[in-house]
C-alpha atoms as a PDB file:
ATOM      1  CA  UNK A   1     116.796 110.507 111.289  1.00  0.00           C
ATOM      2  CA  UNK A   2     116.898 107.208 112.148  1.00  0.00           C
ATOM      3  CA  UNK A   3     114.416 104.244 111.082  1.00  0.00           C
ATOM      4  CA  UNK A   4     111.717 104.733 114.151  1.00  0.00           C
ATOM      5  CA  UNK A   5     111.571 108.473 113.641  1.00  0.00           C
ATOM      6  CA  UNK A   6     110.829 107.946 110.412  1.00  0.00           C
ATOM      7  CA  UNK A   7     107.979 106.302 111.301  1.00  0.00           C
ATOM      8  CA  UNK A   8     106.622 109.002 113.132  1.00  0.00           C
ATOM      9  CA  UNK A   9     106.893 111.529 110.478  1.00  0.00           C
ATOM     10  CA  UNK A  10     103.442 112.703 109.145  1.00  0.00           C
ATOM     11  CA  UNK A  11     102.588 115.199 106.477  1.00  0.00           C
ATOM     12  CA  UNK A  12     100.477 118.241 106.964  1.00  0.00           C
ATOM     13  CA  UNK A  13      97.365 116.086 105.797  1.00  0.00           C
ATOM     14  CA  UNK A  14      97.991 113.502 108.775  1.00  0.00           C
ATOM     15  CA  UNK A  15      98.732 116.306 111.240  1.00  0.00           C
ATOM     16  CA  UNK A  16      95.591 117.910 110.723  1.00  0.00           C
ATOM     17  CA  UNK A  17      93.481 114.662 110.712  1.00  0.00           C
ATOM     18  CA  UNK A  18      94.945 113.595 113.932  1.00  0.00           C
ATOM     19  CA  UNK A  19      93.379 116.479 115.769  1.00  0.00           C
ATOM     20  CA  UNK A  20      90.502 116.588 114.061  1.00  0.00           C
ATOM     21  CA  UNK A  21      90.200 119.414 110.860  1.00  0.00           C
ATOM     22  CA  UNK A  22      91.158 119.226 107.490  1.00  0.00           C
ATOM     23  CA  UNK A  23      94.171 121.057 105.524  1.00  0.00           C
ATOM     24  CA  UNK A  24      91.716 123.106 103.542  1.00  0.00           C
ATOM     25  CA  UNK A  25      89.608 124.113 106.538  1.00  0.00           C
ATOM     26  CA  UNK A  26      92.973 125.206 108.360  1.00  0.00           C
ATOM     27  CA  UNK A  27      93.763 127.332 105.183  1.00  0.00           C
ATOM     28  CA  UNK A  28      90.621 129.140 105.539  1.00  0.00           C
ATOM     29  CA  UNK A  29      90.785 129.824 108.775  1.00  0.00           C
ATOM     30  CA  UNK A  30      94.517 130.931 108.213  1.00  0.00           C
ATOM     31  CA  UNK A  31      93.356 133.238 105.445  1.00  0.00           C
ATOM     32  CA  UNK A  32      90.695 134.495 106.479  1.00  0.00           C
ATOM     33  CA  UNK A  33      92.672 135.264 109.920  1.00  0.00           C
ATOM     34  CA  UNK A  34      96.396 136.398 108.970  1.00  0.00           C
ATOM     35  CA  UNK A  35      96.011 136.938 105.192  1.00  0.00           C
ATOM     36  CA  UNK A  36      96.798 135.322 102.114  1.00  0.00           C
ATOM     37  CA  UNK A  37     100.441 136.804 102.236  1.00  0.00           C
ATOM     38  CA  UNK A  38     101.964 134.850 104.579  1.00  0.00           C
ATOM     39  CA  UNK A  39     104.681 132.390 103.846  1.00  0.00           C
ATOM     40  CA  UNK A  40     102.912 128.912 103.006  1.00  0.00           C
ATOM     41  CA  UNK A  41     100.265 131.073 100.441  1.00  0.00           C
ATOM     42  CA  UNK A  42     102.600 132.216  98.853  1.00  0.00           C
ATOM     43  CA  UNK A  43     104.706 128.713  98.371  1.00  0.00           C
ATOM     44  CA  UNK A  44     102.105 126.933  98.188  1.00  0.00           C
ATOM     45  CA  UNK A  45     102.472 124.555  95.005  1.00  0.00           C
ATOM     46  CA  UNK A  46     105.609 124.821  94.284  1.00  0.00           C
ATOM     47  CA  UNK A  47     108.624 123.469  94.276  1.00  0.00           C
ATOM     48  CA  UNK A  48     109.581 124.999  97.280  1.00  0.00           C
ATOM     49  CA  UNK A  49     106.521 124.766  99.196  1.00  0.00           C
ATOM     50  CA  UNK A  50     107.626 125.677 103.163  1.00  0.00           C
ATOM     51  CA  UNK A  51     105.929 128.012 106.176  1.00  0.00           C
ATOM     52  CA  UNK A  52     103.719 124.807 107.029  1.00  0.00           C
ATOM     53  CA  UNK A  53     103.972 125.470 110.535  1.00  0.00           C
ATOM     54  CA  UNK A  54     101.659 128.879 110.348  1.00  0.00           C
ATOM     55  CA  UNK A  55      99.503 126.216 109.250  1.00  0.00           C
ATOM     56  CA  UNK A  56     100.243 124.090 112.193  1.00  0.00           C
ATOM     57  CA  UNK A  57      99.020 127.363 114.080  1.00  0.00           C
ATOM     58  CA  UNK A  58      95.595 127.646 112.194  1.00  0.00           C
ATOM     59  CA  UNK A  59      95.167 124.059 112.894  1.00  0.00           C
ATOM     60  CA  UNK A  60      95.847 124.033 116.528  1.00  0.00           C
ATOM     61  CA  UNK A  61      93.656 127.269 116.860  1.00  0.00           C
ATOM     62  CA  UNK A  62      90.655 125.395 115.880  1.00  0.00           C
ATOM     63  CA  UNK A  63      90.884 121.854 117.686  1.00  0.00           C
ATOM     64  CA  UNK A  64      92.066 123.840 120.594  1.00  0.00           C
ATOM     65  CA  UNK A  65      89.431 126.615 120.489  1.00  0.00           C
ATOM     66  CA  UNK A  66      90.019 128.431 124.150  1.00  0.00           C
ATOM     67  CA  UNK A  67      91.910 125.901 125.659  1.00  0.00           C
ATOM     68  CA  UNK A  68      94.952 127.379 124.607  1.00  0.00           C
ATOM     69  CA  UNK A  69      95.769 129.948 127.894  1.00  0.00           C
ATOM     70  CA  UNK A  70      99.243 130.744 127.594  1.00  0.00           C
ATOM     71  CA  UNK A  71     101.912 130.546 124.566  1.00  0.00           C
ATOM     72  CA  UNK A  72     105.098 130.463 124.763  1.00  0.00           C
ATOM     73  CA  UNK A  73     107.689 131.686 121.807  1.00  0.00           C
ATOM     74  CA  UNK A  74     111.070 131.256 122.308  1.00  0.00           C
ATOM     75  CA  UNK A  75     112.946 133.578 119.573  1.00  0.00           C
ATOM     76  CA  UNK A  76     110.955 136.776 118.635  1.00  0.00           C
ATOM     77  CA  UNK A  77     112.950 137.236 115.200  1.00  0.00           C
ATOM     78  CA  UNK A  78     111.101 139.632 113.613  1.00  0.00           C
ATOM     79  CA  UNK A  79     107.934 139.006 115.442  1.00  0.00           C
ATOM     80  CA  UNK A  80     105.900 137.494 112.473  1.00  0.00           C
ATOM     81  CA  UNK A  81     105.170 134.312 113.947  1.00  0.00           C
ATOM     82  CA  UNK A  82     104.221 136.259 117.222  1.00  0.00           C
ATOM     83  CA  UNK A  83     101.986 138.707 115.303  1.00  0.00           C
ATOM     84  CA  UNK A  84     100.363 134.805 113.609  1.00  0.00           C
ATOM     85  CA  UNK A  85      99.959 133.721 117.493  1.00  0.00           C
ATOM     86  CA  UNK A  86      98.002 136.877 118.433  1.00  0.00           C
ATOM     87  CA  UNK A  87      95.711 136.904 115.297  1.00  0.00           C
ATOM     88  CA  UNK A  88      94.886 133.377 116.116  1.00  0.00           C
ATOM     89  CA  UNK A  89      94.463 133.442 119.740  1.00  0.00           C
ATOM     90  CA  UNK A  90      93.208 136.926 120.358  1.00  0.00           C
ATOM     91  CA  UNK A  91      92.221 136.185 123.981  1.00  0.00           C
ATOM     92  CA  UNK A  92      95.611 134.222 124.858  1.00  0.00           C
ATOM     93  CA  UNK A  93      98.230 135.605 126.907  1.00  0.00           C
ATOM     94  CA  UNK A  94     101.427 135.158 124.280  1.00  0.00           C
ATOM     95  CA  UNK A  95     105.359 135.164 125.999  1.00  0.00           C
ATOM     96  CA  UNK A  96     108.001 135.883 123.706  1.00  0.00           C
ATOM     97  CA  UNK A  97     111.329 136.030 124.336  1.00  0.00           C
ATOM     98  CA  UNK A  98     114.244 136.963 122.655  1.00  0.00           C
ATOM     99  CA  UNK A  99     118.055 138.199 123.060  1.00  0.00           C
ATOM    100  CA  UNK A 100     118.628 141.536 124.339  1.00  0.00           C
ATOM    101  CA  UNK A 101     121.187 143.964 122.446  1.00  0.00           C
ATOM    102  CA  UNK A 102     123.821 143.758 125.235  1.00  0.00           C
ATOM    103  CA  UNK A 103     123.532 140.148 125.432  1.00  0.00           C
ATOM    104  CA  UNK A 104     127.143 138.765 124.503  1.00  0.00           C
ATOM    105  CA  UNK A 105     125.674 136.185 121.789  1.00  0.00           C
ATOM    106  CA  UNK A 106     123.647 139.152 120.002  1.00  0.00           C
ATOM    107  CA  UNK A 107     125.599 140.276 117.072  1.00  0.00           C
ATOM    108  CA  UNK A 108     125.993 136.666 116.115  1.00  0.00           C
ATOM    109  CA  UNK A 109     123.084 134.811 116.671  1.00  0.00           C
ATOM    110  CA  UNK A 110     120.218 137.506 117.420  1.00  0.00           C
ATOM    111  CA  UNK A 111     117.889 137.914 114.033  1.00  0.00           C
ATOM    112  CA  UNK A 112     118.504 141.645 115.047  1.00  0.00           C
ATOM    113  CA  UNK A 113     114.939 143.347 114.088  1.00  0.00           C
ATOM    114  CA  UNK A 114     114.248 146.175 116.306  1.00  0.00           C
ATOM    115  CA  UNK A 115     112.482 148.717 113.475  1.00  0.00           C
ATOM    116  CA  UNK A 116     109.052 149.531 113.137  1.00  0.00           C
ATOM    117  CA  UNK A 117     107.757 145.822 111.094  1.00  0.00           C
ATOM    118  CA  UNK A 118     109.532 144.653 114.466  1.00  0.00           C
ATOM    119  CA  UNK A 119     107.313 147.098 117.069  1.00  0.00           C
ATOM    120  CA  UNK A 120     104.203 146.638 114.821  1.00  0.00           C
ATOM    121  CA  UNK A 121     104.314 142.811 114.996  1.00  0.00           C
ATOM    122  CA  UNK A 122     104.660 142.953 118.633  1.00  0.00           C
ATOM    123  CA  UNK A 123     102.703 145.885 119.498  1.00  0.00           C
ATOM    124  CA  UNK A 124      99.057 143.727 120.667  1.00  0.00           C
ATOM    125  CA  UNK A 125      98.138 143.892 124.091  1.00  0.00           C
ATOM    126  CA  UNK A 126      97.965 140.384 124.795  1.00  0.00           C
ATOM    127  CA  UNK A 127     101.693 139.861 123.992  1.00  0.00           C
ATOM    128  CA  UNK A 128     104.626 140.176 126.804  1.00  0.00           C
ATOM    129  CA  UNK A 129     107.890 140.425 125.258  1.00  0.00           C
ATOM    130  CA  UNK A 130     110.456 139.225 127.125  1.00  0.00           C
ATOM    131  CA  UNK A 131     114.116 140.078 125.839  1.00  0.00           C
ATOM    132  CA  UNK A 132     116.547 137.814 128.052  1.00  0.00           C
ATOM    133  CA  UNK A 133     118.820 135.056 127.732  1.00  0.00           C
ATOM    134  CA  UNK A 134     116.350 132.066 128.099  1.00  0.00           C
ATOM    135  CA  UNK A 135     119.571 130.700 130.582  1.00  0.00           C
ATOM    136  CA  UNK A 136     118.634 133.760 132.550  1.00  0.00           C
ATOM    137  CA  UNK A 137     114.455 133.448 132.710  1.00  0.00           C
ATOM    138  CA  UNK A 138     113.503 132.785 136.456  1.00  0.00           C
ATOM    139  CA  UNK A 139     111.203 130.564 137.337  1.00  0.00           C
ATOM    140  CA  UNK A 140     108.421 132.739 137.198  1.00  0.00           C
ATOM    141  CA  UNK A 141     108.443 131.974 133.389  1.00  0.00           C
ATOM    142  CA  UNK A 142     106.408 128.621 134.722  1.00  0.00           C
ATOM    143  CA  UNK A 143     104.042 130.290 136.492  1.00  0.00           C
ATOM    144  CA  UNK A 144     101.046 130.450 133.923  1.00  0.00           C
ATOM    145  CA  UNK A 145     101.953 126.844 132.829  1.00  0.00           C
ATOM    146  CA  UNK A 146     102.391 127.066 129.051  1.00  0.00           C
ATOM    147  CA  UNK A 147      99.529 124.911 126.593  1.00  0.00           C
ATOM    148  CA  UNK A 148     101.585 126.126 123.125  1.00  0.00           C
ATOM    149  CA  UNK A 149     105.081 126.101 123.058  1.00  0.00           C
ATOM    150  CA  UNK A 150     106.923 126.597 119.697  1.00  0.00           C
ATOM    151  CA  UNK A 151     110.996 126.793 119.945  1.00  0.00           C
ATOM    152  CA  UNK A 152     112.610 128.865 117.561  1.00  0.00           C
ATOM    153  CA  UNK A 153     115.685 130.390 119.003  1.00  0.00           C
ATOM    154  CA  UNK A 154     119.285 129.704 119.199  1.00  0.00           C
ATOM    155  CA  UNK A 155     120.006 127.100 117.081  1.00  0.00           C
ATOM    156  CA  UNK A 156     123.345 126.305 118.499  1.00  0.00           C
ATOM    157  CA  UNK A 157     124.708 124.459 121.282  1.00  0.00           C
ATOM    158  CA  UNK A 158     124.188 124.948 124.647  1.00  0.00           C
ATOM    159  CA  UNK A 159     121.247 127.204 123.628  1.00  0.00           C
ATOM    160  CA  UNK A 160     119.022 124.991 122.380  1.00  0.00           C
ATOM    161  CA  UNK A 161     119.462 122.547 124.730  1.00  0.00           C
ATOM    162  CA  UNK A 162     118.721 124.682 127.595  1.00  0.00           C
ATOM    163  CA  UNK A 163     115.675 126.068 125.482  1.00  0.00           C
ATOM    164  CA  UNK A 164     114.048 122.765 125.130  1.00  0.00           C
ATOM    165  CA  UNK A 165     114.775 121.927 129.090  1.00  0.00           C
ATOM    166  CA  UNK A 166     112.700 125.364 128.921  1.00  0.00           C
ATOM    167  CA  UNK A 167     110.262 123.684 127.395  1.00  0.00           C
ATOM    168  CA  UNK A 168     109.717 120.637 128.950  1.00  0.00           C
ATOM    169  CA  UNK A 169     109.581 122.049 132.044  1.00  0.00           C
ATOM    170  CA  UNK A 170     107.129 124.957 131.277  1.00  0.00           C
ATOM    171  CA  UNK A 171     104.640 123.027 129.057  1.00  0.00           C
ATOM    172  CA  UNK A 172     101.216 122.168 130.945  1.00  0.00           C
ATOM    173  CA  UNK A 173      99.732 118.636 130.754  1.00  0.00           C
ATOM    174  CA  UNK A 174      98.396 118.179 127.141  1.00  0.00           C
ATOM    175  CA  UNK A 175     100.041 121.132 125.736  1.00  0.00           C
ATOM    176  CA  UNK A 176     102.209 121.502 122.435  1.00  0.00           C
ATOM    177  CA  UNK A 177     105.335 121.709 122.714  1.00  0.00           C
ATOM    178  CA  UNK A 178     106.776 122.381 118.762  1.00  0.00           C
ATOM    179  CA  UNK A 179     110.100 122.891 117.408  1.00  0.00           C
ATOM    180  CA  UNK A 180     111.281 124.604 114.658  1.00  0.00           C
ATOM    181  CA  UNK A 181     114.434 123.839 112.084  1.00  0.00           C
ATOM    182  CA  UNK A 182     115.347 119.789 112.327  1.00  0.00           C
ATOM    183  CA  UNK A 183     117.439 119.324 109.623  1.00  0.00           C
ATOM    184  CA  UNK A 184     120.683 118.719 108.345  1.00  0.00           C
ATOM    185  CA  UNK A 185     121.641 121.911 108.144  1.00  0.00           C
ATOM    186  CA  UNK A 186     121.147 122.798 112.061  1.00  0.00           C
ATOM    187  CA  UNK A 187     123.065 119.554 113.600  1.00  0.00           C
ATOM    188  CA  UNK A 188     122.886 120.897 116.983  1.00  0.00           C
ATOM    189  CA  UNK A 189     118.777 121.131 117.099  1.00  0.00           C
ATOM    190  CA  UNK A 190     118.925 117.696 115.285  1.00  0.00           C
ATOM    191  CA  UNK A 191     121.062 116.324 118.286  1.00  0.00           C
ATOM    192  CA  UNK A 192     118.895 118.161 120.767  1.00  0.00           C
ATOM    193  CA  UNK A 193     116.201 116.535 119.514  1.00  0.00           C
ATOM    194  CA  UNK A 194     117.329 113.404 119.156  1.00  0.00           C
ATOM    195  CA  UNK A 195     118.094 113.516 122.583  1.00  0.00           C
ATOM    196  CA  UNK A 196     115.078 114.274 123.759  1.00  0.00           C
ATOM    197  CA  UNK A 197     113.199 111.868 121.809  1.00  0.00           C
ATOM    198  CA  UNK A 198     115.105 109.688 123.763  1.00  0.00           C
ATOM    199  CA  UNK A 199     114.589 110.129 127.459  1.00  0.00           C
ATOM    200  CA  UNK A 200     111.348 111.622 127.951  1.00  0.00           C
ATOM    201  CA  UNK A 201     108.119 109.262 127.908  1.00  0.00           C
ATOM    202  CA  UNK A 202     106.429 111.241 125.470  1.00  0.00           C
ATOM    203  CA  UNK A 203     106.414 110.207 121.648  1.00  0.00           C
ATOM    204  CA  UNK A 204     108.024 112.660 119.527  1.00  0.00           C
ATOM    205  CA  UNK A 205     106.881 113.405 115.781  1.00  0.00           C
ATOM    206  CA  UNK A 206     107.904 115.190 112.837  1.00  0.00           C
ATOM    207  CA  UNK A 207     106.035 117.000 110.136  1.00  0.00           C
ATOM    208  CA  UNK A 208     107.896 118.154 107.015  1.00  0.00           C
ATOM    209  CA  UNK A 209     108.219 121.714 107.440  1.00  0.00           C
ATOM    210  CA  UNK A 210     108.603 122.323 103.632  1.00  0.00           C
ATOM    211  CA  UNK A 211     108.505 119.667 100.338  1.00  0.00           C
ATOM    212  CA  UNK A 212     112.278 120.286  99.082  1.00  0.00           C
ATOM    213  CA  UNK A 213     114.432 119.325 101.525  1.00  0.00           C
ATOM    214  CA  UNK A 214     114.667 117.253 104.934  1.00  0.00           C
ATOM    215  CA  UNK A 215     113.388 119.757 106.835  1.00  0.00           C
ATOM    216  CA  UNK A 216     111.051 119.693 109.549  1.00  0.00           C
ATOM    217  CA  UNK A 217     109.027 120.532 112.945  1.00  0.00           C
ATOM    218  CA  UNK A 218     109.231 118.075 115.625  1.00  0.00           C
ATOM    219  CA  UNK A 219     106.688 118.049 118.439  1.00  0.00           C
ATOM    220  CA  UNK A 220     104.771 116.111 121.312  1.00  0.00           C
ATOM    221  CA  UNK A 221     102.207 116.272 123.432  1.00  0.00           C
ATOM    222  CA  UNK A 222     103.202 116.945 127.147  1.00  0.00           C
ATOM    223  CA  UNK A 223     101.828 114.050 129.365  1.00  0.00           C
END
């Protein structure tokens, strides 16, 4: 990260100011919502505090009270984060997508969760779960125009570059567009990023996805 992204990192307090509601009122909406099991309760305080982005969510739900339409996911996993987007946005019409079994890059990048947690976290109404490679999405993917993106797929190259071109070209003015993992640790997301930040017109920030390590979510708002 170099000295000018640094300056756009924010914590979880400033993230939360700059659209208007406070950590603690995010926390009750995100208890009172999904539970008090969830990843960032149960971190909270510690050490190894992380899971701030289903806080993100809880924040986002409540500056953006129905004027979020259509979210896209990009990398089901185990469908926990989906199964956070549909208790937050009950009404919203929630894509996720995620690699098929037959798909050659499966068996080593898939988070292969096809049991019942898997069907039960997936099983509301309002989500469509798409399992493709996100090369392969048409363009009918773009048809609802997308006002919450969060990327949390394939964290190798060419993957997640073509799932942030996804992105870009899918998010609807104003929307969120959020990605998950840039760190060290994932130097392929971190160069993705980085190369986005640098030729799109929109500003790119980060917010420190947990307290223990260089870790975080970076994000803009589509213009």
């Amino acid at each position: 990260m170099n000295s000018k992204d640094k300056q756009n990192v924010k914590s979880k307090e400033e993230f939360c100011s700059s659209i208007g509601i406070s950590v603690k009122e995010a926390e009750k909406i995100l208890r009172s919502t999904c539970g008090g099991e969830l990843l960032y309760f149960k971190s909270k305080g510690t050490p190894k505090e992380r899971g701030i982005g289903q806080l993100i969510f809880a924040a986002i739900s409540n500056s953006r009270a129905g004027k979020i339409k259509n979210i896209l996911e990009m990398g089901t996993g185990d469908g926990t984060t989906t199964k956070i987007f549909t208790q937050l946005f009950p009404s919203t019409k929630i894509y996720t997508v995620d690699l098929p079994p037959e798909d050659i890059d499966y068996s080593q990048y898939a988070l292969q969760y096809r049991g019942k947690l898997f069907n039960d976290n997936i099983s509301s109404p309002n989500i469509i779960s798409v399992q493709n490679n996100t090369f392969a999405l048409t363009d009918t993917i773009y048809a609802d125009n997308f006002d919450l993106i969060w990327v949390d797929g394939g964290h190798r190259f060419p993957s997640v570059a073509w799932d942030a071109h996804i992105a870009y070209r899918a998010a609807a003015p104003g929307a969120l567009v959020l990605f998950h993992d840039y760190k060290p640790g994932e130097p392929d997301v971190v160069k993705v990023i980085n190369y986005v930040n640098a030729i799109i017109k929109e500003e790119v920030y980060f917010v420190k996805d947990n307290v223990y390590e260089e870790h975080y979510i970076a994000y803009f708002t589509k213009e």
